[in-house]
C-alpha atoms as a PDB file:
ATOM      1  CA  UNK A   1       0.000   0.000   0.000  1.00  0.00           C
ATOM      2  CA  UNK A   2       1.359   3.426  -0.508  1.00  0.00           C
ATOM      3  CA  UNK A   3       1.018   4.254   3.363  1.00  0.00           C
ATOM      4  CA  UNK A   4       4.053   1.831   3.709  1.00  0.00           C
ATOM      5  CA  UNK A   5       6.075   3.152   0.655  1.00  0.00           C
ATOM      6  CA  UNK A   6       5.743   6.748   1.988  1.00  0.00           C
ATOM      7  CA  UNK A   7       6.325   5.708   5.892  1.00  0.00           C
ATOM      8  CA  UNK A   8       2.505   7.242   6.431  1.00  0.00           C
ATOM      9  CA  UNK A   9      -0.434   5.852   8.113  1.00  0.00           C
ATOM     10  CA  UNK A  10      -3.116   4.381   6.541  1.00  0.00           C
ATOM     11  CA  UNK A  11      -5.953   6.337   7.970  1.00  0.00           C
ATOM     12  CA  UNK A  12      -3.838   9.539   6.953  1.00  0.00           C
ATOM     13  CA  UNK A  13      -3.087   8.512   3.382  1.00  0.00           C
ATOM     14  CA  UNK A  14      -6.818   7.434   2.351  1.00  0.00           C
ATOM     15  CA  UNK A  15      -8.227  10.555   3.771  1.00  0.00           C
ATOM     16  CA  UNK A  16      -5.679  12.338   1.740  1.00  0.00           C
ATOM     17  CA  UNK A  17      -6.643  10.709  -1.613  1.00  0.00           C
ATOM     18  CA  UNK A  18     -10.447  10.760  -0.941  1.00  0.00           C
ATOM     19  CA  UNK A  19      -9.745  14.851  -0.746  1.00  0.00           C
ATOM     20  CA  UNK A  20      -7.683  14.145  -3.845  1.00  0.00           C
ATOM     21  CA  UNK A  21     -10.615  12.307  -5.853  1.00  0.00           C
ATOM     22  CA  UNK A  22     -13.689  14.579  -4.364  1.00  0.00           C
ATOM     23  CA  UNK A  23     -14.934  16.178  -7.718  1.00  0.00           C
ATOM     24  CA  UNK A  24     -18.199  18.319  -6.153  1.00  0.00           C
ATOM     25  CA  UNK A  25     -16.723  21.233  -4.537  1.00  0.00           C
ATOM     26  CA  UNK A  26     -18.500  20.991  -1.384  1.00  0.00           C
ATOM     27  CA  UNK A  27     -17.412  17.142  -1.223  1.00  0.00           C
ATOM     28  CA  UNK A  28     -13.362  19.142  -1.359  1.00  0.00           C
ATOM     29  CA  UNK A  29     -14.483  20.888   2.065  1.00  0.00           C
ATOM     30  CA  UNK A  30     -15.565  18.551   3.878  1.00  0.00           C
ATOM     31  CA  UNK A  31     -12.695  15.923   3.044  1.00  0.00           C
ATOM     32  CA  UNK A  32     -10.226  18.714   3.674  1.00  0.00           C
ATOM     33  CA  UNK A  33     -12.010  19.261   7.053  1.00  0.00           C
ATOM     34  CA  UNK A  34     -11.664  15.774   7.630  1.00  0.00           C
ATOM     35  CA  UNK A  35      -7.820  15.308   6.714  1.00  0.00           C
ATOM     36  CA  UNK A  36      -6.780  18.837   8.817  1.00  0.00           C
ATOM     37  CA  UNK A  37      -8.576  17.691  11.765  1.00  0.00           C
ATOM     38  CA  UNK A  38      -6.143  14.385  11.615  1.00  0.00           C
ATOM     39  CA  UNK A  39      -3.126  16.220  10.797  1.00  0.00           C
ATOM     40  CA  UNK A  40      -4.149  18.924  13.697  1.00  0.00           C
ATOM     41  CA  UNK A  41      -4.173  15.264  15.803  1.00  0.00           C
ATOM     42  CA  UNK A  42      -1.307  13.955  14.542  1.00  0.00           C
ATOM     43  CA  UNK A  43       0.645  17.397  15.099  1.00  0.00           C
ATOM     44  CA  UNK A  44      -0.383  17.834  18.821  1.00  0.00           C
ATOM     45  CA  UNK A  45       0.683  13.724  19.391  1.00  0.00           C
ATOM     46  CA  UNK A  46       3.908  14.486  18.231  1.00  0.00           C
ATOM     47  CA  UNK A  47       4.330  18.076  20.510  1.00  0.00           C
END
């Protein structure tokens, strides 16, 4: 899987390309709110 190529984790990398493959605008937003609230989480684990 590309998580382990990349030395991500999984959770991280499919949110990522579900923003990356959203094609209604609104379906962008919400996917981005999505993957910043994880990378907010992962940010703060790693303080």
């Amino acid at each position: 899987m590309i998580a382990e190529q990349i030395g991500g984790e999984q959770e991280t990398v499919l949110i990522c390309l579900a923003t990356d493959k959203a094609k209604i605008p609104q379906d962008q937003a919400l996917w981005a709110n999505i993957e910043k609230g994880i990378m907010d989480a992962v940010y703060m684990e790693y303080q």
